[in-house]
C-alpha atoms as a PDB file:
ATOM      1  CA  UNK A   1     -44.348  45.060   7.674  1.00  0.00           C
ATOM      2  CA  UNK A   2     -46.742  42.120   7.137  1.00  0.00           C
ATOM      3  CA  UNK A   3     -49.421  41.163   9.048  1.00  0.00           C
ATOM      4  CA  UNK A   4     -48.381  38.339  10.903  1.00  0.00           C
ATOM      5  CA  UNK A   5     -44.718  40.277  11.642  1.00  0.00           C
ATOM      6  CA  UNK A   6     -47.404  43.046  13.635  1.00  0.00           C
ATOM      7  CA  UNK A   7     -49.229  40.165  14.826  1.00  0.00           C
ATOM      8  CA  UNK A   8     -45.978  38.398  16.856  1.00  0.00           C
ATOM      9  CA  UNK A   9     -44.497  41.788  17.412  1.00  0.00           C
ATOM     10  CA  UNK A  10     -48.211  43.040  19.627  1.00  0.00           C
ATOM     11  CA  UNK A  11     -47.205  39.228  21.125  1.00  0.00           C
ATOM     12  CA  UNK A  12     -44.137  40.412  22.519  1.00  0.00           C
ATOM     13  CA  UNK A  13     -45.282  43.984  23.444  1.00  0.00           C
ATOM     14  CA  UNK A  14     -48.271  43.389  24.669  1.00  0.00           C
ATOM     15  CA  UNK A  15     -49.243  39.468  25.848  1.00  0.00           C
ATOM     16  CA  UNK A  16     -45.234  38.690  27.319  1.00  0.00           C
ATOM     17  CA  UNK A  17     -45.334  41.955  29.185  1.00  0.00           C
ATOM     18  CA  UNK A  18     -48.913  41.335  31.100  1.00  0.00           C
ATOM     19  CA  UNK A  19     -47.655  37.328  31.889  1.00  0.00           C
ATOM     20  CA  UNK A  20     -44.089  38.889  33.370  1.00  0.00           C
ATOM     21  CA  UNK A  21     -46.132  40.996  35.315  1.00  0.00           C
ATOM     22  CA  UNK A  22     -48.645  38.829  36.365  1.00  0.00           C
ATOM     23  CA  UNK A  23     -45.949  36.613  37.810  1.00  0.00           C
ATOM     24  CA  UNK A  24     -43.519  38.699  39.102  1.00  0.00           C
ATOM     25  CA  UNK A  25     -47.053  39.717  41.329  1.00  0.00           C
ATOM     26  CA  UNK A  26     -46.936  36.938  43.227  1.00  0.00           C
ATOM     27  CA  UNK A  27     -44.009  35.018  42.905  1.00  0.00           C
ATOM     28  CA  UNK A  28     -40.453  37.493  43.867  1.00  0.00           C
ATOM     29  CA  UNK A  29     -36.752  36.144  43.090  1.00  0.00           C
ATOM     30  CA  UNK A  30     -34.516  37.112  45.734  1.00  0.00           C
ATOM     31  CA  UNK A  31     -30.777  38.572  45.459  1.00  0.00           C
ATOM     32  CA  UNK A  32     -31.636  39.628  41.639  1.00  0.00           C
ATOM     33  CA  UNK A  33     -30.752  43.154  42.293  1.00  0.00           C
ATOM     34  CA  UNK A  34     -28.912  44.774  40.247  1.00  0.00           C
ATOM     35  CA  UNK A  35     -28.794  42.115  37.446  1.00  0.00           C
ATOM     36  CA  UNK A  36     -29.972  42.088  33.734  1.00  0.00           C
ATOM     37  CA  UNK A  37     -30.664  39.288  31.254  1.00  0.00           C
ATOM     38  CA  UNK A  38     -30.971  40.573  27.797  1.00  0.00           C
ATOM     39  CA  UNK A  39     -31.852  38.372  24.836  1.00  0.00           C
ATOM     40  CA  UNK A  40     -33.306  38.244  21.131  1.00  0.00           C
ATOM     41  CA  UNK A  41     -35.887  36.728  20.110  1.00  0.00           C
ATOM     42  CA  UNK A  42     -35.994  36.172  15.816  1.00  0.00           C
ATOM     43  CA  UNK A  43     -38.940  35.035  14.075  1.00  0.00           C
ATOM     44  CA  UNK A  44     -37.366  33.399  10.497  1.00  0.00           C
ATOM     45  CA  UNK A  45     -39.080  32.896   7.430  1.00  0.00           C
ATOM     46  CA  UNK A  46     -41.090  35.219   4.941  1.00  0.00           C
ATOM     47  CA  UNK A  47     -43.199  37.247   7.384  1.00  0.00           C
ATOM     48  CA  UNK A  48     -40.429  37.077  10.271  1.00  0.00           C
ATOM     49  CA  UNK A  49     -39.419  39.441  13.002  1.00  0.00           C
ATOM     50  CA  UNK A  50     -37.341  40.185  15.665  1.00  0.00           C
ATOM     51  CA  UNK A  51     -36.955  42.053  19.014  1.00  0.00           C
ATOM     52  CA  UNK A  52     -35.276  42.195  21.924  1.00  0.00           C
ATOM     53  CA  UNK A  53     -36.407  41.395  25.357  1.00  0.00           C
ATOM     54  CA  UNK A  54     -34.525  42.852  28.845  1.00  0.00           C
ATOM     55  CA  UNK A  55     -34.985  41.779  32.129  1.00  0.00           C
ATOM     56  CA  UNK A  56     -33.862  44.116  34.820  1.00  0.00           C
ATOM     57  CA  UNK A  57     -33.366  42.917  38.786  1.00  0.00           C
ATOM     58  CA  UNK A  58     -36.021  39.978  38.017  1.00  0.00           C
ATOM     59  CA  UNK A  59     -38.649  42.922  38.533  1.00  0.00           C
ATOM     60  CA  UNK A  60     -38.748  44.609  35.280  1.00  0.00           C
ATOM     61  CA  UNK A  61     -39.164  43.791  31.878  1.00  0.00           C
ATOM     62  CA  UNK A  62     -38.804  45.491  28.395  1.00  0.00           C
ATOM     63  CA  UNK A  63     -39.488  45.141  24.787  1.00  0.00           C
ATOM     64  CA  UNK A  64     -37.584  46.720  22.077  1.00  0.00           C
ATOM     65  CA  UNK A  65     -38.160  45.579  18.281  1.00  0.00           C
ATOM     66  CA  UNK A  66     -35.901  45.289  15.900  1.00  0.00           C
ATOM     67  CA  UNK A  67     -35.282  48.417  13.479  1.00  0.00           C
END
């Protein structure tokens, strides 16, 4: 894994996580329960990456990267 793949990949695990969470603080979506949004997110080119992002009930979030 290059460097900037571990850089966007800490991005995504670290920096999206902390912003969904700092909004879903103060700002709620009603009737989301018992919904989930799943989608990928691929980085192309020579130090790309990939991973996938799931958001559960507008109240949860989750990272997964690629294998």
């Amino acid at each position: 894994m290059t460097e900037t793949s571990t850089i966007f990949e800490s991005f995504f695990e670290t920096i999206v996580l902390q912003m969904f969470q700092a909004v879903t603080e103060v700002l709620s979506v009603p009737d989301m329960e018992g919904t989930t949004f799943t989608f990928q997110v691929k980085l192309t080119g020579e130090n790309g990456t990939q991973c996938g992002i799931t958001i559960k009930d507008a109240r949860e979030i989750s990272v997964t990267p690629a294998a």
